[in-house]
PDB file of N, CA and C in Angstrom:
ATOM      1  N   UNK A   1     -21.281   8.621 -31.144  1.00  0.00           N
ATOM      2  CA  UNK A   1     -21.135   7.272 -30.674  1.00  0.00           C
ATOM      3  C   UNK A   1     -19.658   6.860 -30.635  1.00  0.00           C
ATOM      4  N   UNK A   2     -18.731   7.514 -31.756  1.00  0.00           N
ATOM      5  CA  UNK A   2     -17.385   7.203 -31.384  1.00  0.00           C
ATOM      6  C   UNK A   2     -16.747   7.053 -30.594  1.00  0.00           C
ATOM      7  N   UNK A   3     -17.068   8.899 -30.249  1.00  0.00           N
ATOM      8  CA  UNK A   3     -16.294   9.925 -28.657  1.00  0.00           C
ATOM      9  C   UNK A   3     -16.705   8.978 -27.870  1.00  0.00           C
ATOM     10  N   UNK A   4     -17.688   8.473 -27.695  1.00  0.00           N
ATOM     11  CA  UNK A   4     -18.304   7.301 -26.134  1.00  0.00           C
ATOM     12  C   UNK A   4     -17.059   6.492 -26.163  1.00  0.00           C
ATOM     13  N   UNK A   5     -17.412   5.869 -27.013  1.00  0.00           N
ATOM     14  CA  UNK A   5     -16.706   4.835 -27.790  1.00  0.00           C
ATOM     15  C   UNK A   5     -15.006   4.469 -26.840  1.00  0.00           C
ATOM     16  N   UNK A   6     -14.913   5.673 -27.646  1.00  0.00           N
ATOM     17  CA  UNK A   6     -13.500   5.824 -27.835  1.00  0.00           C
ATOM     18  C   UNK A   6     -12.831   6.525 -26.102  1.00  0.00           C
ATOM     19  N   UNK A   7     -13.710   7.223 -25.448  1.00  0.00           N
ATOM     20  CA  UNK A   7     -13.399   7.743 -24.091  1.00  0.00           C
ATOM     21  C   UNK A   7     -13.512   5.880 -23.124  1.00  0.00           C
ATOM     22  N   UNK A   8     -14.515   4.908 -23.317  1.00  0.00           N
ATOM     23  CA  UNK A   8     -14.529   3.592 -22.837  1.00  0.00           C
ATOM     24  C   UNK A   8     -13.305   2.969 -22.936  1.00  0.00           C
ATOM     25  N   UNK A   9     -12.990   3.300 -24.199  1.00  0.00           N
ATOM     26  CA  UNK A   9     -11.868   2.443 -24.339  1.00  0.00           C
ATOM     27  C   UNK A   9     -10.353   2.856 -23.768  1.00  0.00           C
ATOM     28  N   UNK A  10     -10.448   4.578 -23.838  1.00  0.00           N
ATOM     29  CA  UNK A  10      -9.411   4.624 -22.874  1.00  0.00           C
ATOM     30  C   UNK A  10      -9.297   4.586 -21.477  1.00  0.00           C
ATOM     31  N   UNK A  11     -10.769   4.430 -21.048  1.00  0.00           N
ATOM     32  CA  UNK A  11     -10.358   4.415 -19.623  1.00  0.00           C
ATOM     33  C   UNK A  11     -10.447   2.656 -18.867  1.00  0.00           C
ATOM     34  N   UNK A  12     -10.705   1.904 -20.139  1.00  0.00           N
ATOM     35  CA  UNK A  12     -10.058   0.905 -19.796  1.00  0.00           C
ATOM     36  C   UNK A  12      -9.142   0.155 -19.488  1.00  0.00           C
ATOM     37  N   UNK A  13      -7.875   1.390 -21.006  1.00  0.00           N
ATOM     38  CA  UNK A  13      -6.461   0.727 -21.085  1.00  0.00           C
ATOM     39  C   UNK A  13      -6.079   1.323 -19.837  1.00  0.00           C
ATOM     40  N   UNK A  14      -6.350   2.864 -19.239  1.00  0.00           N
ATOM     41  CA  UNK A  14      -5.910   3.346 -18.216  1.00  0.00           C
ATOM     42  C   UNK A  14      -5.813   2.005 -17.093  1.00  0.00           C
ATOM     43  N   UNK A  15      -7.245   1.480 -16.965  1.00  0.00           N
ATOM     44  CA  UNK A  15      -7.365   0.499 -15.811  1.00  0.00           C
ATOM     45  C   UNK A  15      -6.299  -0.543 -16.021  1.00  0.00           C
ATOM     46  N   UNK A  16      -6.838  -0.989 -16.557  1.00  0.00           N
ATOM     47  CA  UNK A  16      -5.662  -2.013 -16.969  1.00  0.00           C
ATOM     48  C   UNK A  16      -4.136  -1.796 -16.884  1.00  0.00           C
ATOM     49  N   UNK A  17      -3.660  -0.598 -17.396  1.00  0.00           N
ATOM     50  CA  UNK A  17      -2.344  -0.315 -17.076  1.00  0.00           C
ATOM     51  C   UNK A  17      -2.261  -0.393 -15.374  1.00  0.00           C
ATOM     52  N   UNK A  18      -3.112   0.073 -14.712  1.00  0.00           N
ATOM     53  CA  UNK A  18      -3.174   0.707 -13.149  1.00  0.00           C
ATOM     54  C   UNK A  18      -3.150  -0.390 -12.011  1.00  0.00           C
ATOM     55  N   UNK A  19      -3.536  -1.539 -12.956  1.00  0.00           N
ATOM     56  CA  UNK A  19      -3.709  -2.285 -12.405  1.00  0.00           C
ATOM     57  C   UNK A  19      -2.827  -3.539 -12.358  1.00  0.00           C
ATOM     58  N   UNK A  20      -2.221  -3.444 -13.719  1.00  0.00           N
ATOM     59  CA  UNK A  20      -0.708  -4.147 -13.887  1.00  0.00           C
ATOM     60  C   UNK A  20       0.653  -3.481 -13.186  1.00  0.00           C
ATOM     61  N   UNK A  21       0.785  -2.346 -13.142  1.00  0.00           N
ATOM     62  CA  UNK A  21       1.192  -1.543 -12.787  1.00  0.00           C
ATOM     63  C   UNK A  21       1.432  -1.818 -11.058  1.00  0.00           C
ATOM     64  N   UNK A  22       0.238  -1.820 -10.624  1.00  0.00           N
ATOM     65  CA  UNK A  22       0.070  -2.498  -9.459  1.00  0.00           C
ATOM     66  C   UNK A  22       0.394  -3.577  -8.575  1.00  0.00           C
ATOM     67  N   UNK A  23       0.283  -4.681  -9.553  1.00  0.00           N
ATOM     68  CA  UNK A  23       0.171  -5.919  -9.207  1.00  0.00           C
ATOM     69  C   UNK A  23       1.715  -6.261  -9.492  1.00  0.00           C
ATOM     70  N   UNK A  24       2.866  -5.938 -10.281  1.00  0.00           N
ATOM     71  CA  UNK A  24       4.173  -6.112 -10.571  1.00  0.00           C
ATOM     72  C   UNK A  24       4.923  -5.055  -9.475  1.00  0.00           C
ATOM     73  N   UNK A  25       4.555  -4.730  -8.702  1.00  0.00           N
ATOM     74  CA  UNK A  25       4.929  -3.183  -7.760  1.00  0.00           C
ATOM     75  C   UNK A  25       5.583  -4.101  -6.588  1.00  0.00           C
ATOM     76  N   UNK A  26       6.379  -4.396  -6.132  1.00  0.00           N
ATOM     77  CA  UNK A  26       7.056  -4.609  -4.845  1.00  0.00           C
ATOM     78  C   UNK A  26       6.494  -3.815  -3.456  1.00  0.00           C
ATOM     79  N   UNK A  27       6.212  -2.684  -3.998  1.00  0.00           N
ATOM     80  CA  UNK A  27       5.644  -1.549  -2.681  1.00  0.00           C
ATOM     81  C   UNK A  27       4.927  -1.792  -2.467  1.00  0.00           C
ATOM     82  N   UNK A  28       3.689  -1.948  -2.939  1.00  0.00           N
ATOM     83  CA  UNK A  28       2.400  -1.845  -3.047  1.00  0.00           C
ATOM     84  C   UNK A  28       1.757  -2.962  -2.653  1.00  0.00           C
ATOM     85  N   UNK A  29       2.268  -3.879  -1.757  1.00  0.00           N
ATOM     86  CA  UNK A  29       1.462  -5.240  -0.837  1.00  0.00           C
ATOM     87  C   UNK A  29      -0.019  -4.754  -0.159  1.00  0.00           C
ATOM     88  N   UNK A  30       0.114  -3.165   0.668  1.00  0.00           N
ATOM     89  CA  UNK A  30      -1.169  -3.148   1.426  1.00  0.00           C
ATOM     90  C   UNK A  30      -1.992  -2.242   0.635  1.00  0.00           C
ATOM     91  N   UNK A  31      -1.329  -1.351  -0.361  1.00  0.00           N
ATOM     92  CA  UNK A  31      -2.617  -0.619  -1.176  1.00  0.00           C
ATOM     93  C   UNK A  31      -3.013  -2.068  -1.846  1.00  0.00           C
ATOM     94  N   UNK A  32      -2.625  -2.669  -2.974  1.00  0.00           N
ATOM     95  CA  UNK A  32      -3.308  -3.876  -3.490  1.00  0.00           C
ATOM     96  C   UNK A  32      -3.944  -4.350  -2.263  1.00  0.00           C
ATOM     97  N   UNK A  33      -4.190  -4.675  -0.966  1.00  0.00           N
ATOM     98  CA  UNK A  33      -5.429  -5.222  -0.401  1.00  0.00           C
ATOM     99  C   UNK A  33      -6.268  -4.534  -0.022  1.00  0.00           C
ATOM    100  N   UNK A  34      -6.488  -3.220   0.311  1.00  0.00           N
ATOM    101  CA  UNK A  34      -7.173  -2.167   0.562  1.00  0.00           C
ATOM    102  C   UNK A  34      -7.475  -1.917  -0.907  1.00  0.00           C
ATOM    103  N   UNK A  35      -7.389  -1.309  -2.122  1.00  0.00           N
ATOM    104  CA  UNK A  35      -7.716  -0.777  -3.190  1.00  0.00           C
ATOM    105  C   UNK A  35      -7.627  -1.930  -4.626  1.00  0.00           C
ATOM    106  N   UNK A  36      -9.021  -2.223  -5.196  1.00  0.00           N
ATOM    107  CA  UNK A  36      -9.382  -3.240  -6.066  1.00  0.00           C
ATOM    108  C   UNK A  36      -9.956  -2.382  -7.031  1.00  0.00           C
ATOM    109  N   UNK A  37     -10.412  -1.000  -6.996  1.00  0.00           N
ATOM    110  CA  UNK A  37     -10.981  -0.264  -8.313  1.00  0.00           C
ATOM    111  C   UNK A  37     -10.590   0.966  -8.356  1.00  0.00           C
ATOM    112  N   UNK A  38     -10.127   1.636  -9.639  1.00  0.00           N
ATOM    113  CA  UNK A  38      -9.777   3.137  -9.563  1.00  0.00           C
ATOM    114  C   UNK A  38     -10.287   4.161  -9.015  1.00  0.00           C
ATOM    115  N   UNK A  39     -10.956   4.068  -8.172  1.00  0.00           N
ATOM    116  CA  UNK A  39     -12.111   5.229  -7.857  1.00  0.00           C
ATOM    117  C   UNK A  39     -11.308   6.567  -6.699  1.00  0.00           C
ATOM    118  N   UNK A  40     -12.019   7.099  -6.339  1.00  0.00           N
ATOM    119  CA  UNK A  40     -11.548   8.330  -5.306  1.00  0.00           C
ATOM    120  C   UNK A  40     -12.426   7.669  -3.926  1.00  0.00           C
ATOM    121  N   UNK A  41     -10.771   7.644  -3.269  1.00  0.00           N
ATOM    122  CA  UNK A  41     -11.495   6.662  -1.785  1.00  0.00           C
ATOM    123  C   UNK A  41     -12.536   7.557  -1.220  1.00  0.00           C
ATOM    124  N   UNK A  42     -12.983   6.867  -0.220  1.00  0.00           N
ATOM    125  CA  UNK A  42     -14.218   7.535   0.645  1.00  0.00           C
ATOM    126  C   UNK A  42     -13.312   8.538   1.733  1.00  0.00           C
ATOM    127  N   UNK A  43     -12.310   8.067   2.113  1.00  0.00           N
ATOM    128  CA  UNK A  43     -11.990   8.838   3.311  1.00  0.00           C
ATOM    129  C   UNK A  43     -11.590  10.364   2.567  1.00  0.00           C
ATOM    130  N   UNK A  44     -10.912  10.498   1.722  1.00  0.00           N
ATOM    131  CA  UNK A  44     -10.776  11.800   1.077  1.00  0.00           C
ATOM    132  C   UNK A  44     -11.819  12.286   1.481  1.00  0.00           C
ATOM    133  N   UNK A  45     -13.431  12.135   1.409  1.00  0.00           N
ATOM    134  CA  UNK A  45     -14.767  13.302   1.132  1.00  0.00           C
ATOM    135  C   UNK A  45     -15.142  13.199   2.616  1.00  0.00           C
ATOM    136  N   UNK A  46     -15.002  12.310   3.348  1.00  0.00           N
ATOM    137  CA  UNK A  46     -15.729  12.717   4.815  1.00  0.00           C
ATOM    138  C   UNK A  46     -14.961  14.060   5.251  1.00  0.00           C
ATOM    139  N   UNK A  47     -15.516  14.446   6.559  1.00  0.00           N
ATOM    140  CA  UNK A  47     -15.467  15.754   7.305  1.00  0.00           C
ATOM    141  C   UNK A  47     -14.260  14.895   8.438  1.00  0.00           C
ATOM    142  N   UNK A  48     -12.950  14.927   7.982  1.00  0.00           N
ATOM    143  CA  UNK A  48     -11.904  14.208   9.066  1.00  0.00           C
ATOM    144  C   UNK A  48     -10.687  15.197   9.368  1.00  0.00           C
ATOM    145  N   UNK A  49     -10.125  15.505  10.137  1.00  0.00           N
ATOM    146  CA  UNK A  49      -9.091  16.219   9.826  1.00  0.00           C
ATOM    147  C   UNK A  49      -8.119  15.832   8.774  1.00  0.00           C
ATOM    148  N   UNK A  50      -7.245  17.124   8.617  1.00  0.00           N
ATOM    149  CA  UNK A  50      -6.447  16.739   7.373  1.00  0.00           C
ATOM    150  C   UNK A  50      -5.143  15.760   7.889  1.00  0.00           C
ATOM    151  N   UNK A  51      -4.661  15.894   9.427  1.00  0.00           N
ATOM    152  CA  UNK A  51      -3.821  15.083   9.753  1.00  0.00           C
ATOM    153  C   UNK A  51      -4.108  13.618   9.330  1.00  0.00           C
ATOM    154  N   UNK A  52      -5.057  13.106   9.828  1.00  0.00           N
ATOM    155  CA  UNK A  52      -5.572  11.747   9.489  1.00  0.00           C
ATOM    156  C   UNK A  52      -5.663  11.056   8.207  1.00  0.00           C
ATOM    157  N   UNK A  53      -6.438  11.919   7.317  1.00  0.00           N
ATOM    158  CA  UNK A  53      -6.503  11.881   5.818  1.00  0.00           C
ATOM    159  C   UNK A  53      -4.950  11.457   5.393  1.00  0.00           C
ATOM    160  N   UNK A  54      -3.962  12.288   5.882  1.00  0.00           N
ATOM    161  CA  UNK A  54      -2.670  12.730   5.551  1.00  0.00           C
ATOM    162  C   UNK A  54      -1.528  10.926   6.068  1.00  0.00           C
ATOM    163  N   UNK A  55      -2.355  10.771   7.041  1.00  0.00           N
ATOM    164  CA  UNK A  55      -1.616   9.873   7.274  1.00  0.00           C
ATOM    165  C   UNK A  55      -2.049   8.420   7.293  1.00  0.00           C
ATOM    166  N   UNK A  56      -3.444   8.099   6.753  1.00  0.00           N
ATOM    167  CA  UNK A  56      -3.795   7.081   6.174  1.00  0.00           C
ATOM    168  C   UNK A  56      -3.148   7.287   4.501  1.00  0.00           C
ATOM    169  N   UNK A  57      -3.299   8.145   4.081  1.00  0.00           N
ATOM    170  CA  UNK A  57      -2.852   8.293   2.516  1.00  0.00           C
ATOM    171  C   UNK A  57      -1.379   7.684   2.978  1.00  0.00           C
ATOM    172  N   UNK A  58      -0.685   8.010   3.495  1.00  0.00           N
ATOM    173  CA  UNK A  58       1.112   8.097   4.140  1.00  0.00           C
ATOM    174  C   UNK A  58       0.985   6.610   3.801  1.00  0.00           C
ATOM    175  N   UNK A  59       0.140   5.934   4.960  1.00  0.00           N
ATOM    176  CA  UNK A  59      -0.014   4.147   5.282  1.00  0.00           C
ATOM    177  C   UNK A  59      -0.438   3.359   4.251  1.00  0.00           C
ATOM    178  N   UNK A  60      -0.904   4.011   3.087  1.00  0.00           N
ATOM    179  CA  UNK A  60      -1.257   3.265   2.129  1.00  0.00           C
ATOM    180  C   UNK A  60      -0.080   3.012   1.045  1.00  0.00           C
ATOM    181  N   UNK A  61       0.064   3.945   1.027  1.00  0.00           N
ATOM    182  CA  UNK A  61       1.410   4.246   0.006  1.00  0.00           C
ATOM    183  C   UNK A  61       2.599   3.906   0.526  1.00  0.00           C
ATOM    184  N   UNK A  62       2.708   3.335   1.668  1.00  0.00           N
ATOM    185  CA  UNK A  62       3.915   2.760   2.163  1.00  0.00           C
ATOM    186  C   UNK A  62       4.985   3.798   2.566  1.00  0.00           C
ATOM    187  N   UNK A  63       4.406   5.133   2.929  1.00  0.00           N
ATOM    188  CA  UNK A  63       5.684   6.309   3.124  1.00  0.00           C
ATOM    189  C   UNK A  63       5.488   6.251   4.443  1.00  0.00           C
ATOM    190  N   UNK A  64       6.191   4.797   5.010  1.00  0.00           N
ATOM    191  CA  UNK A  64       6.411   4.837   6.919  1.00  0.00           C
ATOM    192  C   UNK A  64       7.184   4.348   7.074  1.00  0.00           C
ATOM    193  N   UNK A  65       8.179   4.229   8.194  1.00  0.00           N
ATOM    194  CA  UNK A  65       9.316   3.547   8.633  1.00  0.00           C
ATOM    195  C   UNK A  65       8.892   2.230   9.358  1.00  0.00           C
ATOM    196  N   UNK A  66       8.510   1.337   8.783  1.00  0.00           N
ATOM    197  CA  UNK A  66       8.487   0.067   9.238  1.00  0.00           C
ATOM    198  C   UNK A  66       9.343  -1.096   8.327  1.00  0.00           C
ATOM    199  N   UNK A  67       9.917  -1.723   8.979  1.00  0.00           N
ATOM    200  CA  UNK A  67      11.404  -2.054   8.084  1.00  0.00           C
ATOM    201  C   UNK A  67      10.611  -2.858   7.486  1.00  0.00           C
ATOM    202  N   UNK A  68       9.685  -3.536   6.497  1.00  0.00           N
ATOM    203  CA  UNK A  68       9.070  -3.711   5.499  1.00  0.00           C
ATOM    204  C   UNK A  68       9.451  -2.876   4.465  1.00  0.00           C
ATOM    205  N   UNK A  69       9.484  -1.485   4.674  1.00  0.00           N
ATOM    206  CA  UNK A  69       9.767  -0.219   3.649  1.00  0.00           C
ATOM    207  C   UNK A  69      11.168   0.398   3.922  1.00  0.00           C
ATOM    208  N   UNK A  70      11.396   0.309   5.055  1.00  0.00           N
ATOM    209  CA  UNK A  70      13.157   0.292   5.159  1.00  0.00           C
ATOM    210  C   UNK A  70      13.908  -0.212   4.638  1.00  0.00           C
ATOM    211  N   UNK A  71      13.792  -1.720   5.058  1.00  0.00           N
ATOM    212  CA  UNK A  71      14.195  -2.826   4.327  1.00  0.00           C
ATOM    213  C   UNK A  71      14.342  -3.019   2.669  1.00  0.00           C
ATOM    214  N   UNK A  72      13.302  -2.599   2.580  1.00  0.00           N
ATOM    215  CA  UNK A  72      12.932  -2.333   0.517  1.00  0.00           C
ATOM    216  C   UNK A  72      14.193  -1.162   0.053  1.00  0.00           C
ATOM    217  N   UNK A  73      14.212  -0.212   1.051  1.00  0.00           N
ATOM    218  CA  UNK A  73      14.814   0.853   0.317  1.00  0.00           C
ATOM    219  C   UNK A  73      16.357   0.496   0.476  1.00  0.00           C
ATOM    220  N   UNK A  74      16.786  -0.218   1.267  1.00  0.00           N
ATOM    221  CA  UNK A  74      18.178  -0.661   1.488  1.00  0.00           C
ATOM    222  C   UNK A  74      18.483  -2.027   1.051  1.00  0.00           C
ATOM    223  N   UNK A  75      17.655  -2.340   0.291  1.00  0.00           N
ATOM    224  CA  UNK A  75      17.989  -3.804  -0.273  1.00  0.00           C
ATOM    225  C   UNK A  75      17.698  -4.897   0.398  1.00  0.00           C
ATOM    226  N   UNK A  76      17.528  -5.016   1.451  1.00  0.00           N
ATOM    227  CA  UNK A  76      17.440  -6.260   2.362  1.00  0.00           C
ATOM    228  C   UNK A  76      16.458  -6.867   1.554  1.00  0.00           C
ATOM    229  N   UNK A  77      16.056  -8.536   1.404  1.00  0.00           N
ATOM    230  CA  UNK A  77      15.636  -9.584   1.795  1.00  0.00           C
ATOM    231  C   UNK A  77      14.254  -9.388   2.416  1.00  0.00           C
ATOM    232  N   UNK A  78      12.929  -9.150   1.644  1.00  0.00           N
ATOM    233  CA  UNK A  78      12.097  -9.931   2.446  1.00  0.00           C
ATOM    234  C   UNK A  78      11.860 -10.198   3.823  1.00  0.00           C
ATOM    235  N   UNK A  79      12.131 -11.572   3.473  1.00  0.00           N
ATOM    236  CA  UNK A  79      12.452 -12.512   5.121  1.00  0.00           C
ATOM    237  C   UNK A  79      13.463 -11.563   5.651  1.00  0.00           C
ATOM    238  N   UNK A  80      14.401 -10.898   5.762  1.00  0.00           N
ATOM    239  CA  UNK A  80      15.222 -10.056   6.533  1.00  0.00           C
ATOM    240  C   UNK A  80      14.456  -8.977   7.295  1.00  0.00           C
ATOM    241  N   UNK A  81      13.489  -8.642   7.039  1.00  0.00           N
ATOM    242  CA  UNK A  81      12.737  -7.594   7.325  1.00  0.00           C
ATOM    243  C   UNK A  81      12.164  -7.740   8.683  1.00  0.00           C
ATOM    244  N   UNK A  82      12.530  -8.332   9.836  1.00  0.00           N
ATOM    245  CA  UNK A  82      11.944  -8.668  10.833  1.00  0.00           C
ATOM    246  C   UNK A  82      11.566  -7.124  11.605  1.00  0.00           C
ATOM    247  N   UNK A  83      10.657  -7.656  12.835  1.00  0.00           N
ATOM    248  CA  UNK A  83       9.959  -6.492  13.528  1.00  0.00           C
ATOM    249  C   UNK A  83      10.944  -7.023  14.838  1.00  0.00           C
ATOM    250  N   UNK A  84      11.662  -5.614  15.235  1.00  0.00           N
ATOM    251  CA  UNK A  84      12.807  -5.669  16.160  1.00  0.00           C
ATOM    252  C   UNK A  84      12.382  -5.710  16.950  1.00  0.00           C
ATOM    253  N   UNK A  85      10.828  -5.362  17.704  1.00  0.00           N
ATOM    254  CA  UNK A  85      10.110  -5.175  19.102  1.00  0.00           C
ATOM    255  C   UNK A  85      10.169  -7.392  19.701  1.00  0.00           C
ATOM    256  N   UNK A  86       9.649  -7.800  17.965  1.00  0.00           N
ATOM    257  CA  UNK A  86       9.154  -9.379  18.459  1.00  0.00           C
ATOM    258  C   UNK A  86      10.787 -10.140  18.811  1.00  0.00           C
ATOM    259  N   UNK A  87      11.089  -9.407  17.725  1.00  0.00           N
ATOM    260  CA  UNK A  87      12.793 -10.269  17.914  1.00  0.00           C
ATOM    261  C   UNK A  87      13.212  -9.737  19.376  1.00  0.00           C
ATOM    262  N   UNK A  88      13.192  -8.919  19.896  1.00  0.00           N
ATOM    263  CA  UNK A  88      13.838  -8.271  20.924  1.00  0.00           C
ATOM    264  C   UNK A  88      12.984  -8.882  22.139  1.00  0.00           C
ATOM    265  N   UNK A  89      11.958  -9.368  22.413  1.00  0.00           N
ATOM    266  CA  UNK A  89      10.791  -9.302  23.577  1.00  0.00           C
ATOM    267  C   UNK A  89      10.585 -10.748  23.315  1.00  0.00           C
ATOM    268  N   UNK A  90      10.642 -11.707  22.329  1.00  0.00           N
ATOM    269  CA  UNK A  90      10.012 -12.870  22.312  1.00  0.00           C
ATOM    270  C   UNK A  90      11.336 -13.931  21.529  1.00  0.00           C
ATOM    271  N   UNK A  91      12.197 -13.068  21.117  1.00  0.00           N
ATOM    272  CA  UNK A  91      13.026 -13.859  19.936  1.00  0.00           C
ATOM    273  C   UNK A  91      12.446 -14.717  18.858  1.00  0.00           C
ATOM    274  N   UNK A  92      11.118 -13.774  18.284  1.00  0.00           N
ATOM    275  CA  UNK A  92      10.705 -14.240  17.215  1.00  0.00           C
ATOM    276  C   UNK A  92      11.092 -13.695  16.253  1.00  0.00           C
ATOM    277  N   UNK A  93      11.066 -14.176  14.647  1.00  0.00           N
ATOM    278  CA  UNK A  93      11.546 -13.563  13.441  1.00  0.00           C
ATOM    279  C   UNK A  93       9.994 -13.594  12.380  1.00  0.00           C
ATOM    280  N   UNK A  94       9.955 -12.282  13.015  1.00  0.00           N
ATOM    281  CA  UNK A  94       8.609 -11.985  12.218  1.00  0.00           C
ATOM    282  C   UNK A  94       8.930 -10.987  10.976  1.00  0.00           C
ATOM    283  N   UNK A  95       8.498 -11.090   9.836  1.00  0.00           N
ATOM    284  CA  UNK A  95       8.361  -9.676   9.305  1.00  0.00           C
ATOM    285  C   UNK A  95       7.241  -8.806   9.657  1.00  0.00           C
ATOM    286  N   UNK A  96       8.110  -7.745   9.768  1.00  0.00           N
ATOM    287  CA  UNK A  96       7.543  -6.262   9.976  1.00  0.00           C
ATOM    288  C   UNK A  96       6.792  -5.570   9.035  1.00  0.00           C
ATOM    289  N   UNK A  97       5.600  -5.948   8.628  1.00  0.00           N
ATOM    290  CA  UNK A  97       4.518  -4.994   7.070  1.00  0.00           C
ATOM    291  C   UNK A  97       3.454  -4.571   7.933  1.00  0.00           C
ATOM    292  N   UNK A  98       2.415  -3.888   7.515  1.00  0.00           N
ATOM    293  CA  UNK A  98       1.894  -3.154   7.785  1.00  0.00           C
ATOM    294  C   UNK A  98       0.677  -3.858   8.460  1.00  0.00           C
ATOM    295  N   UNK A  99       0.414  -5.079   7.905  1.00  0.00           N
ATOM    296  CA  UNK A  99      -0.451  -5.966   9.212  1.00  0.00           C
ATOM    297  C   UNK A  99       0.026  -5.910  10.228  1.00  0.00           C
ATOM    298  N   UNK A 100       1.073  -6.990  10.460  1.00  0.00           N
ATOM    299  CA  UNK A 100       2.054  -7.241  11.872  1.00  0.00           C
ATOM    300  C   UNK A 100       1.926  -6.082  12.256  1.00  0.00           C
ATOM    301  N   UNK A 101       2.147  -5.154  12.428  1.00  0.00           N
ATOM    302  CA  UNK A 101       2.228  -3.787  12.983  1.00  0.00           C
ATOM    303  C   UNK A 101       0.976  -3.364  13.605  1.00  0.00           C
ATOM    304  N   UNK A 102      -0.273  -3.368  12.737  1.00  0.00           N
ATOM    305  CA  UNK A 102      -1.278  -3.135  13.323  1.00  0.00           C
ATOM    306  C   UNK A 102      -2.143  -4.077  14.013  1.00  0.00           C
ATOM    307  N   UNK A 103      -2.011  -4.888  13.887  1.00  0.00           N
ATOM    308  CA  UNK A 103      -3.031  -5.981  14.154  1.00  0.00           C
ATOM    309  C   UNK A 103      -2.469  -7.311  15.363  1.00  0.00           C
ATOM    310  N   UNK A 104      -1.194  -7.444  15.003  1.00  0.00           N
ATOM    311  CA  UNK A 104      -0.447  -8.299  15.510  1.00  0.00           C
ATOM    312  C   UNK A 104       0.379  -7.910  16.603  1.00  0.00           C
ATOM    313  N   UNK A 105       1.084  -6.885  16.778  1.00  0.00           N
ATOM    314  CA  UNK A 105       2.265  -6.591  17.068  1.00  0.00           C
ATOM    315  C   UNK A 105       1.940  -5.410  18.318  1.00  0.00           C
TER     316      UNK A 105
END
């Protein structure tokens, strides 16, 4: 009853760390809205190619050049982070994250 016990309790502090961890993360804006529990995503086990797999994992984790993550790595500002297509085509000052990009933009 301990071992139970005692395996509960660490995979709580785990959560908990994972999840603070998370939530104090600057990077991590679109995994925190996509991912709310530790688990092993679904797309890993379907029958998908590995390109895809490879590059949703990429999009989650923020390893893309959209000056959202550019921007982060060179210091800029947030609000500095605009999407050069809107500024350039509309002279809007949008930031550039991984919504705007897909959904918006």
């Amino acid at each position: 009853m301990f071992v139970s016990s005692f395996k509960q309790r660490l995979k709580d502090c785990l959560t908990q760390n994972w999840s603070d961890n998370l939530s104090s993360s600057s990077r991590c804006d679109t995994y925190c809205t996509f991912k709310s529990l530790l688990n092993i995503e679904k797309y890993l086990s379907i029958d998908i190619p590995f390109y895809f797999r490879n590059s949703f994992a990429r999009f989650l984790c923020s390893i893309h050049k959209l000056n959202i993550e550019l921007g982060r790595r060179n210091g800029l500002e947030r609000k500095d982070r605009i999407c050069s297509f809107c500024f350039l085509n509309g002279n809007q000052l949008i930031i550039e994250d991984e919504y705007h990009a897909f959904f918006i933009c």
